[in-house]
N, C-alpha and C. Protein backbone atom coordinates (compact mmCIF):
# COMPACT_ATOMS: atom_id res chain seq x y z
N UNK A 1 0.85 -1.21 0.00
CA UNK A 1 0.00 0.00 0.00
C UNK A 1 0.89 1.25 0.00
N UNK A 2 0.51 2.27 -0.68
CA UNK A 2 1.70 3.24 -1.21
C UNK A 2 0.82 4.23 -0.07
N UNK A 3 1.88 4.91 0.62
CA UNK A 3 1.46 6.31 1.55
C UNK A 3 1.69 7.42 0.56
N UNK A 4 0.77 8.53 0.77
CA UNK A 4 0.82 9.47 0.05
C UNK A 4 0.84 10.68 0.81
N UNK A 5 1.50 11.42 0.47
CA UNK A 5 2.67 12.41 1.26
C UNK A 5 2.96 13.88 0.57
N UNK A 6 1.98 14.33 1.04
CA UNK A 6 1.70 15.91 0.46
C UNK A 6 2.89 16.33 0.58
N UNK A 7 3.26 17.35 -0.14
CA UNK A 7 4.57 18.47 -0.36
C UNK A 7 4.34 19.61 -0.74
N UNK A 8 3.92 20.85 0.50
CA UNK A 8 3.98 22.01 0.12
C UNK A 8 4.98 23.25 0.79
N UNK A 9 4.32 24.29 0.50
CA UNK A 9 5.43 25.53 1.30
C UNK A 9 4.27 26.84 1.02
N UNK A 10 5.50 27.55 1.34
CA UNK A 10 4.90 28.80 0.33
C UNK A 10 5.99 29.14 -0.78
N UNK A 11 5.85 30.64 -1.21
CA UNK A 11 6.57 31.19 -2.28
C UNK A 11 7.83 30.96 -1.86
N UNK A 12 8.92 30.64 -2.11
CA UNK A 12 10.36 31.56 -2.03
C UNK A 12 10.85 30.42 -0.51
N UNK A 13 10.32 29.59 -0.75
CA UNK A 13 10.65 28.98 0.98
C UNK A 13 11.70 27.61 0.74
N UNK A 14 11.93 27.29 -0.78
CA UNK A 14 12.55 26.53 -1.04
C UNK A 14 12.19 24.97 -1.46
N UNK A 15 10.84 24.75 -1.82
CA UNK A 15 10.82 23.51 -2.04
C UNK A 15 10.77 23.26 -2.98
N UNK A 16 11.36 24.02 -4.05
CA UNK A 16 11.68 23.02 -5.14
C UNK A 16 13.19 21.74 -5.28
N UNK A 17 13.88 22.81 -4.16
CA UNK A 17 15.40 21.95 -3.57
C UNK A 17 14.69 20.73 -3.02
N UNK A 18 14.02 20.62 -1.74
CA UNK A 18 13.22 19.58 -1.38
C UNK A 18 12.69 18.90 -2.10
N UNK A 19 12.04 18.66 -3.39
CA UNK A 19 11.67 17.81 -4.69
C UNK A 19 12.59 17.58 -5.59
N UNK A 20 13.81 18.35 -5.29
CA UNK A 20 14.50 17.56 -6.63
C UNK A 20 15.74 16.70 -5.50
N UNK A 21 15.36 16.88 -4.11
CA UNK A 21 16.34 16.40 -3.25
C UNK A 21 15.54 14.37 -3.44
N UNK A 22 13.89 14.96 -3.55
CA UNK A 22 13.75 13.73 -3.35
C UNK A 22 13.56 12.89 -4.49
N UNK A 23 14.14 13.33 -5.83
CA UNK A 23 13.87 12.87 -7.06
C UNK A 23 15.22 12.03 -7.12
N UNK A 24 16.07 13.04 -7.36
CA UNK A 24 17.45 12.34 -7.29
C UNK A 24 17.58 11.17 -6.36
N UNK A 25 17.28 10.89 -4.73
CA UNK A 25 16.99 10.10 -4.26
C UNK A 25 16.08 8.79 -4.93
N UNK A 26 15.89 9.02 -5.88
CA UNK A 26 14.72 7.57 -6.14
C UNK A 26 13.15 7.65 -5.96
N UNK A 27 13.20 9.09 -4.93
CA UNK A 27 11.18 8.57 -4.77
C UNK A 27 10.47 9.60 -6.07
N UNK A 28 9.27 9.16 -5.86
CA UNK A 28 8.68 9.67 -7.04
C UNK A 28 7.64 10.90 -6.61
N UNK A 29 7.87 11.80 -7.52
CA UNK A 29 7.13 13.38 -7.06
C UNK A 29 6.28 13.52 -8.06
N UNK A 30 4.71 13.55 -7.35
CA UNK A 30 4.19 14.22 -8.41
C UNK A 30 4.19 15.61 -8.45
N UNK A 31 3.71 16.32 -9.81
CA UNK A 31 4.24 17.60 -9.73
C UNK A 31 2.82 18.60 -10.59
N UNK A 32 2.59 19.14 -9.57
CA UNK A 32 0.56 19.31 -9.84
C UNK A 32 0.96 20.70 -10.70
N UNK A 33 2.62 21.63 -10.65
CA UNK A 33 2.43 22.67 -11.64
C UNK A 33 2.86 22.07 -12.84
N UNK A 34 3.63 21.46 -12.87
CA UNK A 34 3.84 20.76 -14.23
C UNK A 34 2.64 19.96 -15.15
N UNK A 35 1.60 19.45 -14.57
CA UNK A 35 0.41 18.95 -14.96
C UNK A 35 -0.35 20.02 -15.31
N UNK A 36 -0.52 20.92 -14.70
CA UNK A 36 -1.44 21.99 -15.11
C UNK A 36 -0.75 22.65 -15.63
N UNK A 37 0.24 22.85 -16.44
CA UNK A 37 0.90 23.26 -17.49
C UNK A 37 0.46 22.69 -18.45
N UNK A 38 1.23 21.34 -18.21
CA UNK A 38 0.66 20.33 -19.58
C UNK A 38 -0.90 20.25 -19.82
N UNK A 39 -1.40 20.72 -19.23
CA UNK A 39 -2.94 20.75 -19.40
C UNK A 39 -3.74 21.58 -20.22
N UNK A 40 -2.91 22.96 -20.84
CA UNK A 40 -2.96 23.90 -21.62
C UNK A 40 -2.21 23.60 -23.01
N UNK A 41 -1.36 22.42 -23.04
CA UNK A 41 -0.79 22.14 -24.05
C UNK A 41 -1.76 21.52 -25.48
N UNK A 42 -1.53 22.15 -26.79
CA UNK A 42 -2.80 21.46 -27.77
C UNK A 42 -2.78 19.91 -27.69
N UNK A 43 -3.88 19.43 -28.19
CA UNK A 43 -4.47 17.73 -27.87
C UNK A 43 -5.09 17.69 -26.57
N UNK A 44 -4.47 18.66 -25.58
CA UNK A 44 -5.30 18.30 -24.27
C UNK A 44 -6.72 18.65 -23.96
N UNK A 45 -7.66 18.27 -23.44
CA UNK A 45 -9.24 18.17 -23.35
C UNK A 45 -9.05 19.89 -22.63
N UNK A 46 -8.27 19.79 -21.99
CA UNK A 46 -8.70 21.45 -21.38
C UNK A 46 -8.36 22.61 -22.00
N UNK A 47 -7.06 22.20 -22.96
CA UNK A 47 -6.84 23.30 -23.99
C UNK A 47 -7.96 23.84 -24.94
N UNK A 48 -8.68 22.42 -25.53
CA UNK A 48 -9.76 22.94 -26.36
C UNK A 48 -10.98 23.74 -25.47
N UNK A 49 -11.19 23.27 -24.28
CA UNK A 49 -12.46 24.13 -23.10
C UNK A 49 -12.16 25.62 -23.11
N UNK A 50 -10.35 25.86 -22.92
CA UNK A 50 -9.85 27.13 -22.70
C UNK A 50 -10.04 27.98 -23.95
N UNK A 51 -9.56 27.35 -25.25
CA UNK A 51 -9.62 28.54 -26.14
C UNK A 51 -11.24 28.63 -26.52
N UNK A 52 -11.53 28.05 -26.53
CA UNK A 52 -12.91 28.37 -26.70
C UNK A 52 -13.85 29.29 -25.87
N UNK A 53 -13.46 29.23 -24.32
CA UNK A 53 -13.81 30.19 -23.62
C UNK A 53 -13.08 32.02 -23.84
N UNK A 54 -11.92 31.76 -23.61
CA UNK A 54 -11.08 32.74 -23.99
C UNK A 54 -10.17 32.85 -25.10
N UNK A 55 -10.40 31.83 -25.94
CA UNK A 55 -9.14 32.51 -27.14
C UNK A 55 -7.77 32.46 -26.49
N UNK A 56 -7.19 33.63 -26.98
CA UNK A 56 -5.55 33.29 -26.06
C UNK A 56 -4.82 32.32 -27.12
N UNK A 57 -4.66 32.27 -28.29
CA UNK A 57 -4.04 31.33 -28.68
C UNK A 57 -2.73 32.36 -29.59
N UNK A 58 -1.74 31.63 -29.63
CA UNK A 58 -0.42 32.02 -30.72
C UNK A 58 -0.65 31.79 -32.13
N UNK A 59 -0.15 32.41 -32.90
CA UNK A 59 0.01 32.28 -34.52
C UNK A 59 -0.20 30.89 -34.45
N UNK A 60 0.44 29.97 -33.69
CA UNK A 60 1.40 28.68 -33.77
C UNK A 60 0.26 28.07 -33.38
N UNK A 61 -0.95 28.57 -32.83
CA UNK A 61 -1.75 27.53 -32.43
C UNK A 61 -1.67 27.02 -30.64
N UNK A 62 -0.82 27.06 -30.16
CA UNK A 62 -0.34 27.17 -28.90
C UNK A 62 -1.08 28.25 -28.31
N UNK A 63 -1.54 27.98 -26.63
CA UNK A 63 -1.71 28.81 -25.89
C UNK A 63 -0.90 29.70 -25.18
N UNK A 64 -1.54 30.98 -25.24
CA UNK A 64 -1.13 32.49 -25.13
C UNK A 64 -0.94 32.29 -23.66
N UNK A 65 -0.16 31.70 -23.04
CA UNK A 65 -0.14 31.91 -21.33
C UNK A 65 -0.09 33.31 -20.60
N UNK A 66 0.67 34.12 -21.34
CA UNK A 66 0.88 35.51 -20.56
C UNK A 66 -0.51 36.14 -20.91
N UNK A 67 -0.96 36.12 -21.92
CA UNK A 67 -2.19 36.80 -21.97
C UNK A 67 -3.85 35.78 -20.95
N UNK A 68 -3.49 35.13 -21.11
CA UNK A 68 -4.91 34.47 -20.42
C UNK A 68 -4.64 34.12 -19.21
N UNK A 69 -2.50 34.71 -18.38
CA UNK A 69 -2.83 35.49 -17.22
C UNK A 69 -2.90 37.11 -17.12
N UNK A 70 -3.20 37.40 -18.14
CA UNK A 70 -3.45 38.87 -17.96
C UNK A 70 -5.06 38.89 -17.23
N UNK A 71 -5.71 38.06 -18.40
CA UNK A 71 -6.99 38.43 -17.77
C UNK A 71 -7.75 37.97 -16.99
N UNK A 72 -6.89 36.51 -16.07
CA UNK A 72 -7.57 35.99 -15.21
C UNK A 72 -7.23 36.81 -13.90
N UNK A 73 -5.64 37.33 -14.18
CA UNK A 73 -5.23 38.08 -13.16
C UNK A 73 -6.18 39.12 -12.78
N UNK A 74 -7.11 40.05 -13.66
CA UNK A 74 -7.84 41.24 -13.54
C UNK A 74 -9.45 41.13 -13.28
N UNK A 75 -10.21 39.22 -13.85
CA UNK A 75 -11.37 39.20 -13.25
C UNK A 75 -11.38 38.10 -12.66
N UNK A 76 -11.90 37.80 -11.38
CA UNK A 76 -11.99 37.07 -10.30
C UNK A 76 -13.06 35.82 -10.69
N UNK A 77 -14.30 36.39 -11.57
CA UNK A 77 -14.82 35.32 -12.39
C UNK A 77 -14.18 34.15 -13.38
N UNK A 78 -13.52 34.81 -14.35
CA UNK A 78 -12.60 33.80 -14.96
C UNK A 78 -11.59 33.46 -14.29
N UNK A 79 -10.99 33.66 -13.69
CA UNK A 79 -10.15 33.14 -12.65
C UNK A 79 -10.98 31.93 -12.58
N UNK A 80 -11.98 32.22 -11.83
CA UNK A 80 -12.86 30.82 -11.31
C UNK A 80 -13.23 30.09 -12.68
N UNK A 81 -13.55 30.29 -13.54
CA UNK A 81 -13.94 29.68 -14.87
C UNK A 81 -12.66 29.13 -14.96
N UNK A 82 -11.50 29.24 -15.16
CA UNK A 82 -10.04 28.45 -15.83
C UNK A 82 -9.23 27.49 -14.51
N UNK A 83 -9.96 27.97 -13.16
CA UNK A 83 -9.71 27.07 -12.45
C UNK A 83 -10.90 25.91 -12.53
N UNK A 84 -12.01 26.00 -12.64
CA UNK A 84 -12.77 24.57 -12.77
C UNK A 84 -12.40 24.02 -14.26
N UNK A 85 -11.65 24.41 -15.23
CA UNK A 85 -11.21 23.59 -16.36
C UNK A 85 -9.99 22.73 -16.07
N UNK A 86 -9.54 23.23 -15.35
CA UNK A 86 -7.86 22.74 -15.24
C UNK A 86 -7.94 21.88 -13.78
N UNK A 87 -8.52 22.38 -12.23
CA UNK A 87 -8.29 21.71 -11.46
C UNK A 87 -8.69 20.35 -11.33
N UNK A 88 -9.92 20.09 -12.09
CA UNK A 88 -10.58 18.33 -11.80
C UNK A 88 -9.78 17.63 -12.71
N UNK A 89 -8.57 18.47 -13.83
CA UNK A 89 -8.02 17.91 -14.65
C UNK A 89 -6.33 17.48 -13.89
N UNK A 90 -6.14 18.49 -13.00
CA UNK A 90 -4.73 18.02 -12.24
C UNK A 90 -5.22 16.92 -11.33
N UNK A 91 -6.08 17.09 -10.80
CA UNK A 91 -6.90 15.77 -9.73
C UNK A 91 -6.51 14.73 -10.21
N UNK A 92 -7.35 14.54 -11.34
CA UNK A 92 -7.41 13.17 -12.00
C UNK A 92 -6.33 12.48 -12.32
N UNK A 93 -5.36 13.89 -13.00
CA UNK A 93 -3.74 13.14 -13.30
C UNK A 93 -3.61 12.43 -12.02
N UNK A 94 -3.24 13.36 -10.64
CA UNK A 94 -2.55 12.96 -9.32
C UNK A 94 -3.32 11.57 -9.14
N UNK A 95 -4.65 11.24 -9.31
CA UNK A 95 -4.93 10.00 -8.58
C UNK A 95 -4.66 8.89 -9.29
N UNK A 96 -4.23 8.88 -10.75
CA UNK A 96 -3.69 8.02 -11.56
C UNK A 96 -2.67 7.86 -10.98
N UNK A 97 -1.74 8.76 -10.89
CA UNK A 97 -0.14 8.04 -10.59
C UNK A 97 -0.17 7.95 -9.17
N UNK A 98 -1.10 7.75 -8.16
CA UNK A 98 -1.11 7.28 -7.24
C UNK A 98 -1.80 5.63 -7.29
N UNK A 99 -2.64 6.14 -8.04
CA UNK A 99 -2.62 4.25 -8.30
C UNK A 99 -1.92 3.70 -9.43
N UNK A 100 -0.84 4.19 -9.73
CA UNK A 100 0.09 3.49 -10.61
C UNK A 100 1.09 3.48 -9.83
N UNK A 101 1.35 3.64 -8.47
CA UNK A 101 2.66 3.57 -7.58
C UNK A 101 2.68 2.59 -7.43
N UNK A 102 3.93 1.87 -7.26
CA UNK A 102 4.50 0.93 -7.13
C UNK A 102 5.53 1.03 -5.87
N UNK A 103 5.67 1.96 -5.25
CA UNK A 103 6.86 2.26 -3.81
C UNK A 103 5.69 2.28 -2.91
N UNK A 104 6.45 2.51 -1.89
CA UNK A 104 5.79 2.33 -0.39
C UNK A 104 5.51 4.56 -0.23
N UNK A 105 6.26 4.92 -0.67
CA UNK A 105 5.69 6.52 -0.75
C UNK A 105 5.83 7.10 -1.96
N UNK A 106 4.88 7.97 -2.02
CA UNK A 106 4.93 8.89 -2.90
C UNK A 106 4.16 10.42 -2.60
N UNK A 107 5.18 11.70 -3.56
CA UNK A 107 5.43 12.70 -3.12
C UNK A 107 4.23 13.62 -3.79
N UNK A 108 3.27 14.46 -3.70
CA UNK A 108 2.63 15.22 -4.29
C UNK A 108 2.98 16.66 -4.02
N UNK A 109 3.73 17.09 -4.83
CA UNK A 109 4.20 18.40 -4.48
C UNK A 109 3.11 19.66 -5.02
N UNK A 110 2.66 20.27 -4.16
CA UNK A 110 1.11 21.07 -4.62
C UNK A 110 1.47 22.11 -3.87
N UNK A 111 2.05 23.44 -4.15
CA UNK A 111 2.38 24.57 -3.47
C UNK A 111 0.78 25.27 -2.71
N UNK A 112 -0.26 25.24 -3.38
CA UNK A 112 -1.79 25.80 -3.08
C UNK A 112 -2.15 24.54 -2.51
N UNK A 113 -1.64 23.44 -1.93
CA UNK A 113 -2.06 22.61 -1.28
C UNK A 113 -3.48 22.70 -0.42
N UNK A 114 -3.19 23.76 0.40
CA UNK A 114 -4.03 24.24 1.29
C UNK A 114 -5.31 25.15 1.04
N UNK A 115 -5.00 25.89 0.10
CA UNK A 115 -5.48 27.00 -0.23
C UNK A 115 -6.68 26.69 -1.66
N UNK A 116 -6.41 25.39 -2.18
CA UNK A 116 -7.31 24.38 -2.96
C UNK A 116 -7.80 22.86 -2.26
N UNK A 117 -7.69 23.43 -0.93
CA UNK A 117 -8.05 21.68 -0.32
C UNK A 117 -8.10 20.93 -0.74
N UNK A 118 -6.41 20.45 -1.22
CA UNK A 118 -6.61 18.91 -1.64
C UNK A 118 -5.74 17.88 -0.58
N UNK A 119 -5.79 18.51 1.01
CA UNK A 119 -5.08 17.41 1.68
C UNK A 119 -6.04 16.04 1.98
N UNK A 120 -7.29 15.63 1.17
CA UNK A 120 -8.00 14.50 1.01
C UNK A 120 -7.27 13.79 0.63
N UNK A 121 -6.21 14.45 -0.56
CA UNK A 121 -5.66 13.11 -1.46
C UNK A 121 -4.25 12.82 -0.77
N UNK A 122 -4.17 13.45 0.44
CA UNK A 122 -2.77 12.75 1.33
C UNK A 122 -2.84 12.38 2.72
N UNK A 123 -2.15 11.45 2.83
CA UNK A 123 -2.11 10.49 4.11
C UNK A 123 -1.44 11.50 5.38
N UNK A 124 -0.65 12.18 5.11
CA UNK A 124 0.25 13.04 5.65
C UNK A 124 0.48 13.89 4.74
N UNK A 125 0.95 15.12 5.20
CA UNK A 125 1.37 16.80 5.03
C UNK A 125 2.22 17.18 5.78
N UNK A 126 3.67 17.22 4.79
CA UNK A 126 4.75 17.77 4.82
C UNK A 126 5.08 19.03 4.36
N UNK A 127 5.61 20.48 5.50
CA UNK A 127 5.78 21.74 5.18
C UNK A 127 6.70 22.28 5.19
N UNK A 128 7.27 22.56 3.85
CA UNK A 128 8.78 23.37 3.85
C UNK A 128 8.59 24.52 4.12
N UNK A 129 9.44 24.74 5.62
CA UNK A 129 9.20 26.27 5.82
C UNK A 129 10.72 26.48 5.81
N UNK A 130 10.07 28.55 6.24
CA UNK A 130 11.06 29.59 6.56
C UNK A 130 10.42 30.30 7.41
N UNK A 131 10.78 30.98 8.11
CA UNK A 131 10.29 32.19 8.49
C UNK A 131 9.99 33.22 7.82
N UNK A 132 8.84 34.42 8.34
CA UNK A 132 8.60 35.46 7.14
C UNK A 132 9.56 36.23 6.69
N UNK A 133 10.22 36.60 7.42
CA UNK A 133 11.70 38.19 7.37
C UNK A 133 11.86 37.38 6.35
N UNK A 134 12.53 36.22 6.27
CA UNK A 134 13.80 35.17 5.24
C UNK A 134 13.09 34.95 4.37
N UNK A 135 11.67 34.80 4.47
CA UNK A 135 10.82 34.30 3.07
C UNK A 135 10.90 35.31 2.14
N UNK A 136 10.38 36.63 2.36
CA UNK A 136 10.50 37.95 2.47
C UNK A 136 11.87 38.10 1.82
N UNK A 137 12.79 38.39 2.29
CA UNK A 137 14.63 38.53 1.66
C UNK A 137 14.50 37.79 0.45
N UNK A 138 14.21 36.31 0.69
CA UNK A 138 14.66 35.40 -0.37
C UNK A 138 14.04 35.64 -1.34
N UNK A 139 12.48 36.05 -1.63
CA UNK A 139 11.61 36.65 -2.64
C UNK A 139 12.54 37.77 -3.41
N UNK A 140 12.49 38.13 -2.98
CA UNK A 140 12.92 39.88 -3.26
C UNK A 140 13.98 39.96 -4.38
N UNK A 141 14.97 38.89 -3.43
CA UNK A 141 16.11 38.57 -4.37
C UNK A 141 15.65 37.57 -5.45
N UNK A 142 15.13 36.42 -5.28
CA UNK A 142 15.32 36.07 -6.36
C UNK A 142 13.92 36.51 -7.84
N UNK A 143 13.28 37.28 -7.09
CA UNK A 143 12.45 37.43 -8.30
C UNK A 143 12.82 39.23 -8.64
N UNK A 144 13.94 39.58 -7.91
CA UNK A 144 14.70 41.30 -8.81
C UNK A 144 13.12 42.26 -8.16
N UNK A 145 12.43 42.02 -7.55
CA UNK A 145 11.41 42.75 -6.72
C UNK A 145 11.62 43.59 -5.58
N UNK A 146 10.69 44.62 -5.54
CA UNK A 146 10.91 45.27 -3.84
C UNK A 146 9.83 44.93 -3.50
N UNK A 147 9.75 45.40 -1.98
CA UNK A 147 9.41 44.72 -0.72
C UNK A 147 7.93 44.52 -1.06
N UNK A 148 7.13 45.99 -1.31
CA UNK A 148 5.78 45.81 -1.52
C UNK A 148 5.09 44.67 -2.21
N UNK A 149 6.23 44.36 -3.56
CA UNK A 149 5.04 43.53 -4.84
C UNK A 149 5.94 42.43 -3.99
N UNK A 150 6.72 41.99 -2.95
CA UNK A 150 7.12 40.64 -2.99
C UNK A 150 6.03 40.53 -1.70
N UNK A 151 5.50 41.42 -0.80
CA UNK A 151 4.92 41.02 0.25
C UNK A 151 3.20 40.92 -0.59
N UNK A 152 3.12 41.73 -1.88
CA UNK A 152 1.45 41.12 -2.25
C UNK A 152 1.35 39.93 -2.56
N UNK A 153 3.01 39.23 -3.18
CA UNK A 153 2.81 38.22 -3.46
C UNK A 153 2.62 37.23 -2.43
N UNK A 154 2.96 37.30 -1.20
CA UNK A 154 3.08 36.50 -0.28
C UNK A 154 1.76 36.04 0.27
N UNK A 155 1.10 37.53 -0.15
CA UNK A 155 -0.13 37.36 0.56
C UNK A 155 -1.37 36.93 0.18
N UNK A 156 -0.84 36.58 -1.13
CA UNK A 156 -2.13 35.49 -2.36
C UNK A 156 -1.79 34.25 -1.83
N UNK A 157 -0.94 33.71 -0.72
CA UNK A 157 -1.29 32.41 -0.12
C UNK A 157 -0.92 32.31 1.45
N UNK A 158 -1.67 31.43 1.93
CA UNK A 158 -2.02 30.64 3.45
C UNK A 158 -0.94 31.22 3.81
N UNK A 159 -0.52 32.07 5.28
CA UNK A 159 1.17 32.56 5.74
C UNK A 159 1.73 31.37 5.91
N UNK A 160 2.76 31.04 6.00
CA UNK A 160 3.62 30.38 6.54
C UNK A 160 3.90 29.90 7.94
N UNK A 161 3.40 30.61 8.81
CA UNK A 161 3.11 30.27 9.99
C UNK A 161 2.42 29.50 9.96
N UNK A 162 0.89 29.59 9.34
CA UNK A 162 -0.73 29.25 9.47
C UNK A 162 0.22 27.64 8.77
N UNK A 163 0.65 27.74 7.95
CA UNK A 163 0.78 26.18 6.90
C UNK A 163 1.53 25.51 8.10
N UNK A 164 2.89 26.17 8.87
CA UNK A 164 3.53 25.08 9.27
C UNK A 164 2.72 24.36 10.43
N UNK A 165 1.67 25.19 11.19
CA UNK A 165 0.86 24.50 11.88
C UNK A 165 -0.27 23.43 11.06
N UNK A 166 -0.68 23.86 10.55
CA UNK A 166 -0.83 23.23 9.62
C UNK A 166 -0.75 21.28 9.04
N UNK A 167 0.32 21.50 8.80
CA UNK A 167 1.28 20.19 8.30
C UNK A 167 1.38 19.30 9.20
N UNK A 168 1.70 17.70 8.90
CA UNK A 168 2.00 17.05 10.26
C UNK A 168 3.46 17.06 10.28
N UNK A 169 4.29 17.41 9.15
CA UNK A 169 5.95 17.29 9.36
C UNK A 169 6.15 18.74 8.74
N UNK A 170 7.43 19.06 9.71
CA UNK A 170 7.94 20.17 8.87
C UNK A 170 9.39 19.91 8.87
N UNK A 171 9.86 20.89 7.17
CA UNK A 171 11.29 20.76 6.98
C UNK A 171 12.01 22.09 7.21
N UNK A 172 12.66 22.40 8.18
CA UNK A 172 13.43 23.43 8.22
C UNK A 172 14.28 23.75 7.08
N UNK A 173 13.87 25.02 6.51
CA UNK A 173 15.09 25.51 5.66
C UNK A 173 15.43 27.11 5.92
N UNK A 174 15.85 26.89 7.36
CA UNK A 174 16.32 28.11 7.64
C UNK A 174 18.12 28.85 7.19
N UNK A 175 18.38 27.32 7.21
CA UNK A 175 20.00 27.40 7.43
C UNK A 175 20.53 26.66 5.96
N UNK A 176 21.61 26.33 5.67
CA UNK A 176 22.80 25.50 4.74
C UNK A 176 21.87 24.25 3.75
N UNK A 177 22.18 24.03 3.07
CA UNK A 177 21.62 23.44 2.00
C UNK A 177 22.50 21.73 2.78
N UNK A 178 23.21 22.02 3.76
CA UNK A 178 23.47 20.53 4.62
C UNK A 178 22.92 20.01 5.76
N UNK A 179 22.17 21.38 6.51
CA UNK A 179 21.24 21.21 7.34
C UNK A 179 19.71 20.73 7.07
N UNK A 180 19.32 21.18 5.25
CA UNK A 180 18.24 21.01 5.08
C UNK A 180 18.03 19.42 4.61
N UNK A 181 19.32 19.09 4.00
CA UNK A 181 19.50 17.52 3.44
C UNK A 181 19.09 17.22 5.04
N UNK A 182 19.94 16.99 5.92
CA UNK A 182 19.80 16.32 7.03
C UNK A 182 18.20 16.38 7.96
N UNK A 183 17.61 18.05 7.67
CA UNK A 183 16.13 17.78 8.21
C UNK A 183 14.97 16.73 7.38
N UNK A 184 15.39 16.89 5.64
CA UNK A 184 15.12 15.90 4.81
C UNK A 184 14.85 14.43 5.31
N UNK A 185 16.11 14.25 5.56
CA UNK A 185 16.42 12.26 6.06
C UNK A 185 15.82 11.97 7.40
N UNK A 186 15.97 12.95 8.08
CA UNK A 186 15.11 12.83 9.26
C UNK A 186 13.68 12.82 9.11
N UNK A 187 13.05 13.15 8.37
CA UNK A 187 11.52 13.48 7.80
C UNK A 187 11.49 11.92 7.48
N UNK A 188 12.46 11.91 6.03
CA UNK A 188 12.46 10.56 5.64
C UNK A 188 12.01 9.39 6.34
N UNK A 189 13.31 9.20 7.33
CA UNK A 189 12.82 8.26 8.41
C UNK A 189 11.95 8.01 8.99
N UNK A 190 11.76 8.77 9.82
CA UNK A 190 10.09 8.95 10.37
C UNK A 190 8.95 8.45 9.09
N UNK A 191 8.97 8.52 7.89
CA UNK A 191 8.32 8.25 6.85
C UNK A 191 8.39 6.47 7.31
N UNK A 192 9.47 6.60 6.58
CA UNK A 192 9.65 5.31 6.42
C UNK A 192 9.54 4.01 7.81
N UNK A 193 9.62 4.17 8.63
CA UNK A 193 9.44 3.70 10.10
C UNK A 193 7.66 3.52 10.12
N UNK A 194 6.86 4.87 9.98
CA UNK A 194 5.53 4.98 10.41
C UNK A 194 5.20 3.70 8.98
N UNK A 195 5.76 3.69 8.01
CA UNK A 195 5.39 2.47 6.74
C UNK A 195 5.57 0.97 7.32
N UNK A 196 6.36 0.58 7.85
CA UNK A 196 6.70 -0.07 7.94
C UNK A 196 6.00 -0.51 9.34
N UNK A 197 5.55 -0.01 10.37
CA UNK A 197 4.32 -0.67 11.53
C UNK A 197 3.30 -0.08 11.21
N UNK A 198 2.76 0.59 10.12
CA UNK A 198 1.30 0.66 9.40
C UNK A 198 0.67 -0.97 9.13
């Protein structure tokens, strides 16, 4: 029986290191932005729902991503219209490759975890945190932003506080990219232990 093992954070808190820590390792991540990417791609059932609602398409036939977030960004209705095309469509992926697992865990990495209630589809909820100041710094820098547009961004999801309570495990990534391996394996364990007298 495969455990299924939510993986979120917030913005800028580092878990994409944490998913490719646990890829390279061998376990398997699903990856709910990469699906809902591919979900806009032509042939897909939601691409044809989307242009048809909104258009948005390239010379090439390809969808216009920057433009059909222009305008979901500005009405709160389509927003909601392009999220019921796409979300029952990332669902469905995730519960396939959960019943196509073959390991004893597997990883669903869903940053809006919380904020789209999908901790139904996990056994446990794992939270890569930071603190705000550091979440805050680390934004700033890596997206070339000041403080204001990195703190609106912060604030289009669940704080970081609220998530790490939240979660039943959390991964410290306050410190060294050797401290965070090591809060990693420790998570791990505990994983793997609670599998094994399940």
């Amino acid at each position: 029986m495969t455990r299924v093992i939510g993986l979120t954070g917030s913005i800028a808190v580092g878990k994409s290191t944490v998913t490719h820590y646990l890829l390279t390792h061998g376990y398997q991540v699903v990856d709910a932005d990469k699906i809902s990417h591919d979900a806009l791609n032509p042939g897909n059932s939601c691409y044809e729902k989307v242009k048809e609602l909104f258009g948005c398409l390239n010379e090439d036939g390809t969808m216009n991503r920057q433009a059909l977030g222009d305008i979901v960004f500005k009405d709160h209705q389509k927003k909601e219209a392009l999220e019921n095309i796409i979300h029952p469509y990332v669902i469905k992926m995730i519960q396939k490759a959960i019943q196509e697992c073959q390991d004893d865990l597997i990883f669903l990495d869903i940053p809006l975890l919380f904020e789209v209630h999908l901790e139904y589809l996990c056994d446990k909820i794992l939270v890569v945190y930071v603190d705000e100041e550091l979440q805050l710094k680390r934004l700033m820098r890596r997206n070339k932003i000041d403080e204001e547009k990195a703190k609106h961004l912060i604030r289009q999801q669940i704080s970081i506080e609220d998530k790490k309570m939240m979660g039943d495990y959390v991964i410290d990534n306050r410190q060294n990219f050797e401290d965070l391996y090591q809060n990693i394996e420790r998570v791990l364990k505990v994983l793997k232990d609670e599998t094994i007298y399940e």
